[in-house]
Each structure stands twice: as structure tokens, then as C-alpha cells.
C-alpha atoms as a PDB file:
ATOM      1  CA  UNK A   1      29.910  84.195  74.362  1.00  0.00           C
ATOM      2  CA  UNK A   2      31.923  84.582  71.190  1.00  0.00           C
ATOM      3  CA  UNK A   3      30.107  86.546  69.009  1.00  0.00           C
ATOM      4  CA  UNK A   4      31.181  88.180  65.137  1.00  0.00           C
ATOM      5  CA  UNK A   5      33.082  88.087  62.325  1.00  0.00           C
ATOM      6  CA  UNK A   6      36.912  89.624  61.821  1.00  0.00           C
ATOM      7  CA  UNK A   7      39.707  88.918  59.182  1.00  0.00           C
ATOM      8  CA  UNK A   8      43.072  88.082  60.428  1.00  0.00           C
ATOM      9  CA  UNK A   9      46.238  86.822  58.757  1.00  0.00           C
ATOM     10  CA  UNK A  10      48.489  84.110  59.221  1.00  0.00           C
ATOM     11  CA  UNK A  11      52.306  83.959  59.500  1.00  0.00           C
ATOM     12  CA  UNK A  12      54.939  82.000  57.700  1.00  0.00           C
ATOM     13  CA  UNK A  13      55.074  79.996  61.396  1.00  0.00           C
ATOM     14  CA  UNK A  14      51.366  79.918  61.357  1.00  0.00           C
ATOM     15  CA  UNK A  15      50.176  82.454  63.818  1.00  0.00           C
ATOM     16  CA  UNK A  16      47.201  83.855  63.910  1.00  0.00           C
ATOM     17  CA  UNK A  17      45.811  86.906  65.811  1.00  0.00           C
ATOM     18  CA  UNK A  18      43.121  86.099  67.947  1.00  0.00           C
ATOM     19  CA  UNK A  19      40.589  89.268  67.845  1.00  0.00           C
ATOM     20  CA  UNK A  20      41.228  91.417  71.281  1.00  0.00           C
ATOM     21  CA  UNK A  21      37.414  90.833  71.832  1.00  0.00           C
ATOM     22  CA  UNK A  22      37.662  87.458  72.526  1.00  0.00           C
ATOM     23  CA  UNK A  23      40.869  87.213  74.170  1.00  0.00           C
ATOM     24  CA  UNK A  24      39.596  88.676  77.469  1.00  0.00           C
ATOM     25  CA  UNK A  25      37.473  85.086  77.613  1.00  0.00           C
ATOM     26  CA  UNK A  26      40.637  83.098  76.580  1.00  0.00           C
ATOM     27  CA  UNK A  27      43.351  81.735  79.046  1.00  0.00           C
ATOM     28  CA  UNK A  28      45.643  79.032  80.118  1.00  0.00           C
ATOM     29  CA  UNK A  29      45.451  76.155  77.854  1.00  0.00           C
ATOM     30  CA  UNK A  30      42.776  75.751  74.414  1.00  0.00           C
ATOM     31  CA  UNK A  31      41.914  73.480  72.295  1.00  0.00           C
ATOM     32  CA  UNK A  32      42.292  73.736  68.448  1.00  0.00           C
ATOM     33  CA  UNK A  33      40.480  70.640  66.581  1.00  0.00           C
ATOM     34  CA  UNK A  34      39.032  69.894  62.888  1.00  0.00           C
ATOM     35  CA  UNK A  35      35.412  71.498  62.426  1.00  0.00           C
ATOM     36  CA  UNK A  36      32.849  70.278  60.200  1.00  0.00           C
ATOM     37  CA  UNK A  37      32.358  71.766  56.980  1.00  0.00           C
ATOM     38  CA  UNK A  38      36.503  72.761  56.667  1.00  0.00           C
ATOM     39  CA  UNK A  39      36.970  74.684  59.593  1.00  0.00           C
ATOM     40  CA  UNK A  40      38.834  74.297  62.498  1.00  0.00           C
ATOM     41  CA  UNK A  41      37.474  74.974  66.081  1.00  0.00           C
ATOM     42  CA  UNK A  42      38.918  76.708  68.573  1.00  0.00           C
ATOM     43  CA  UNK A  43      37.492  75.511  72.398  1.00  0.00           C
ATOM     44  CA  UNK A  44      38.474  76.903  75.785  1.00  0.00           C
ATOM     45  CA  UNK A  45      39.230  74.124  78.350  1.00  0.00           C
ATOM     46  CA  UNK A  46      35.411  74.694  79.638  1.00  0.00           C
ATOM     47  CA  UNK A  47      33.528  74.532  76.158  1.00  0.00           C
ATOM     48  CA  UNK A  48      35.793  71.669  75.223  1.00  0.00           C
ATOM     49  CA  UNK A  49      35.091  69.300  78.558  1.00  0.00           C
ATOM     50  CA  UNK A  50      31.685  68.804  78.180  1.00  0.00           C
ATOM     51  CA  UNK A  51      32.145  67.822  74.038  1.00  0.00           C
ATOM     52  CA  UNK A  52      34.618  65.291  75.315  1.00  0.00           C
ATOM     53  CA  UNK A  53      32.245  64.025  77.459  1.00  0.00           C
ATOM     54  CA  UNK A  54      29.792  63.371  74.697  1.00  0.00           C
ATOM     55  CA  UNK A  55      32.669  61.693  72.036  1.00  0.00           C
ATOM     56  CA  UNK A  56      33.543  59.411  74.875  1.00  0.00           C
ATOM     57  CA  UNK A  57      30.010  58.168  75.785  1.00  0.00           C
ATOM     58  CA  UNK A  58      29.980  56.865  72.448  1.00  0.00           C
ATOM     59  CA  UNK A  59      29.611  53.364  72.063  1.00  0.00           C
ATOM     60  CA  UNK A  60      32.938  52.257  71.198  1.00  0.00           C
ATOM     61  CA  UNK A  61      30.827  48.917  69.166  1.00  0.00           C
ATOM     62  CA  UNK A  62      29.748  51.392  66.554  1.00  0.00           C
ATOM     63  CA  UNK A  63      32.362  52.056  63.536  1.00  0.00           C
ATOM     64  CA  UNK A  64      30.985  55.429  62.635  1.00  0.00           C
ATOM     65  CA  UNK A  65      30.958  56.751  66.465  1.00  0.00           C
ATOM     66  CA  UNK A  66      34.744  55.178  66.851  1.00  0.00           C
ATOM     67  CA  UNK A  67      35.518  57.511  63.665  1.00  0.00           C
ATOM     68  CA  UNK A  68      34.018  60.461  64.808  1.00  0.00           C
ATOM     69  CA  UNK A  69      36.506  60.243  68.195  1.00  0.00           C
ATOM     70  CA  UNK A  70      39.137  59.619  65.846  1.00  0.00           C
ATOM     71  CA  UNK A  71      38.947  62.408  63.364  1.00  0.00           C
ATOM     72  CA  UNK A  72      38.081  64.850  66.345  1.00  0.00           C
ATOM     73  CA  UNK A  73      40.687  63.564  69.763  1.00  0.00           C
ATOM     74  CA  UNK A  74      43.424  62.694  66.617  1.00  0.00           C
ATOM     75  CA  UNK A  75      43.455  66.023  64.910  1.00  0.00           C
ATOM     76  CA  UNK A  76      42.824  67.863  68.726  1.00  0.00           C
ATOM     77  CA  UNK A  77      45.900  69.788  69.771  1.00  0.00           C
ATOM     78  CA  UNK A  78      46.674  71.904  73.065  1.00  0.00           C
ATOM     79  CA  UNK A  79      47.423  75.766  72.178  1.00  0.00           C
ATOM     80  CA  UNK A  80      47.529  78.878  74.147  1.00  0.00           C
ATOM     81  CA  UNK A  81      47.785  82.782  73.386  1.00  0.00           C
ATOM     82  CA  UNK A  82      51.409  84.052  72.936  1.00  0.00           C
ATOM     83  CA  UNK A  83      51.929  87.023  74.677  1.00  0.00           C
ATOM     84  CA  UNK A  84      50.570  89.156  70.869  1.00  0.00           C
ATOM     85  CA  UNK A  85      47.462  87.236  71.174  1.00  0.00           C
ATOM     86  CA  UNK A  86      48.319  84.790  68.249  1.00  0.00           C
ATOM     87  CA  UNK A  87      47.993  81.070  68.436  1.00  0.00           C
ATOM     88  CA  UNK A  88      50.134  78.777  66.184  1.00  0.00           C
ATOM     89  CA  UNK A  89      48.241  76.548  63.978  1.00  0.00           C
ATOM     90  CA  UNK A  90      49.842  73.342  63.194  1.00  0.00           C
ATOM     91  CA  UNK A  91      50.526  72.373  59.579  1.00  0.00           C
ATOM     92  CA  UNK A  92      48.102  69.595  59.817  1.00  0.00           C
ATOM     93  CA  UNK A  93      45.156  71.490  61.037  1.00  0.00           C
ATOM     94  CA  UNK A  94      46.157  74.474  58.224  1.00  0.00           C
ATOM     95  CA  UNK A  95      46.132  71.894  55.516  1.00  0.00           C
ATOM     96  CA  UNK A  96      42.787  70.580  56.505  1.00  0.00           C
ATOM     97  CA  UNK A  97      41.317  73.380  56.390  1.00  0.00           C
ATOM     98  CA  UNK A  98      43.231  74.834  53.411  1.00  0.00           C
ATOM     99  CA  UNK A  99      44.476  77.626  55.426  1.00  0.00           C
ATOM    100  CA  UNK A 100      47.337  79.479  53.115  1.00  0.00           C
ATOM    101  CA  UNK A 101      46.928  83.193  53.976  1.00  0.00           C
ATOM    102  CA  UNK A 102      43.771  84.984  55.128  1.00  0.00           C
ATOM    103  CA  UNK A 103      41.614  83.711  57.818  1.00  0.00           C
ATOM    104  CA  UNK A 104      37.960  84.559  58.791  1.00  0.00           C
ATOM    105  CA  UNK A 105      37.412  84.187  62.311  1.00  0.00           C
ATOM    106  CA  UNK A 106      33.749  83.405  63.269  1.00  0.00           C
ATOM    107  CA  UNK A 107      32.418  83.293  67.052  1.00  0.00           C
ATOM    108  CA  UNK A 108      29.995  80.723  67.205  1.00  0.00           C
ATOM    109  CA  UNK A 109      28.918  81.199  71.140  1.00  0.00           C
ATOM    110  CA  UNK A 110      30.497  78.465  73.164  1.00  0.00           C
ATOM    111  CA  UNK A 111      33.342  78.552  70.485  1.00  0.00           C
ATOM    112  CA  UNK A 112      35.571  80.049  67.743  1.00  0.00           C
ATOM    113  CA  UNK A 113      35.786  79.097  64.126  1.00  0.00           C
ATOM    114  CA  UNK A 114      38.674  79.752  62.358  1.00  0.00           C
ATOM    115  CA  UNK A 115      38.161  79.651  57.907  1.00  0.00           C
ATOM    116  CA  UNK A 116      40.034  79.889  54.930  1.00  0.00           C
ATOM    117  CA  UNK A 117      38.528  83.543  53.863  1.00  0.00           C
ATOM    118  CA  UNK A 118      37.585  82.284  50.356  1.00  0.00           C
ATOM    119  CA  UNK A 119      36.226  79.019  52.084  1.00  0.00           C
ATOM    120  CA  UNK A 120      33.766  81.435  54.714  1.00  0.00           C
ATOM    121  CA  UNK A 121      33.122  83.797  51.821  1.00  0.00           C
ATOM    122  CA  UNK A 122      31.547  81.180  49.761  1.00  0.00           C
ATOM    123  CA  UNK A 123      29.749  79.457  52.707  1.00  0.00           C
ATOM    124  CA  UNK A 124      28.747  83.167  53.930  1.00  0.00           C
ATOM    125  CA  UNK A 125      26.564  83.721  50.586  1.00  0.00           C
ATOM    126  CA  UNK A 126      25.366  80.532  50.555  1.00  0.00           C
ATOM    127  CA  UNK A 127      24.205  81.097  53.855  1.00  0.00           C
ATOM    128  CA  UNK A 128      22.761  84.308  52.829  1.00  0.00           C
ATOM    129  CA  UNK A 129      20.373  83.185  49.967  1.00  0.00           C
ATOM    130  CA  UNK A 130      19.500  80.504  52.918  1.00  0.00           C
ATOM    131  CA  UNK A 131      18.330  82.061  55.600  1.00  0.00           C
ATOM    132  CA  UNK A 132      15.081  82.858  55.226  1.00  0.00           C
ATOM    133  CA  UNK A 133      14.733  79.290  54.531  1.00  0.00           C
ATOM    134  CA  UNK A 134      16.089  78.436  57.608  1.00  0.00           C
ATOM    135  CA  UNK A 135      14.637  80.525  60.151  1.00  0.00           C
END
């Protein structure tokens, strides 16, 4: 599982680290996608099968489910660890998520996020007056 929080920067050419902790779970070829909420995801070829499964059971008569396999197999590109542990971020995926500088990457279990730090920061706090709420 991918599990915690770290800061990371990204490059002119859009690298980013990839924390050591999780690289030990990452090889071969990943999957870097849009994420809800202005994030990107970050999938292994095993977490990312079973998702693709699920887009394309989607009935392909309903508009919103057709969108959702566009915005998510569209924006999906292949991506593996350089031999530093970076992967390059396409300009597309950066400017979705706003990405100019500073990056908070989250583990999420089956997955990675990958934020904008001011973007996490502010979801992070509102999170955090939340919680008790929400468990």
C-alpha cells in the first residue's frame, strides 16, 4: 500500500521525485491520469487494470459515463521511473492540475496522488476541521 505524505519538487522538464518509499512497489510501465478534485493519479499497471475495467463496463448510451472515459483514458498517459526515481509529467497533466513548482505527494493505498502544494494545503485543512464529521 502507498501510505503518507512528502514534498517534492518539479523540474523545468517536469520531473518529479517519486519518494524512495514507494518506489520499491513501482516498476515497468505506470499510469499517470487526471484525479478528481485537481490532482493527478499515479496507478501501477495492477491498480490501474481493474479501474479500466470499470470505465469500460460503462454503458457507452449514457453521455455522462461516455465523459467520464473521456476525461480519464484521454488525459491517461504511460510513464515509468528514470533511473533517479523521477517521472516526467506532461504539460497537460501539470496544467490541469496547476502544477508550477512544489508538489505534495499523497499515498492513497492502491495509488499515488500527486498536488499542487498550495492546492493539498488548502484541501489538507479543510479536511482537518472535517474529520470528525466524517468519521
Amino acid at each position: 500500500m502507498f501510505l503518507g505524505r512528502f514534498e517534492h519538487s518539479v523540474d523545468t522538464k517536469g520531473r518529479v521525485a517519486v519518494p524512495a518509499r514507494f518506489r520499491d512497489r513501482l516498476s515497468g510501465e505506470l499510469i499517470l491520469t487526471r484525479g478528481n478534485d485537481g490532482c493527478l493519479y499515479l496507478f501501477t499497471e495492477e491498480s490501474w487494470e481493474p479501474l479500466a475495467a470499470k470505465l469500460n463496463a460503462l454503458p457507452t448510451g449514457d453521455e455522462d459515463a461516455r465523459n467520464l472515459r473521456r476525461a480519464v483514458f484521454s488525459s491517461a498517459e504511460p510513464v515509468e521511473l528514470d533511473k533517479q526515481g523521477r517521472v516526467i509529467i506532461p504539460d497537460h497533466l501539470r496544467q490541469y492540475a496547476a502544477i508550477t513548482g512544489d508538489v505534495s505527494i499523497i499515498g492513497l493505498g492502491e495509488y499515488i496522488e500527486i498536488w499542487d502544494t498550495q492546492a493539498w494545503q488548502k484541501l489538507d485543512g479543510e479536511i482537518a476541521e472535517k474529520v470528525d464529521v466524517i468519521s
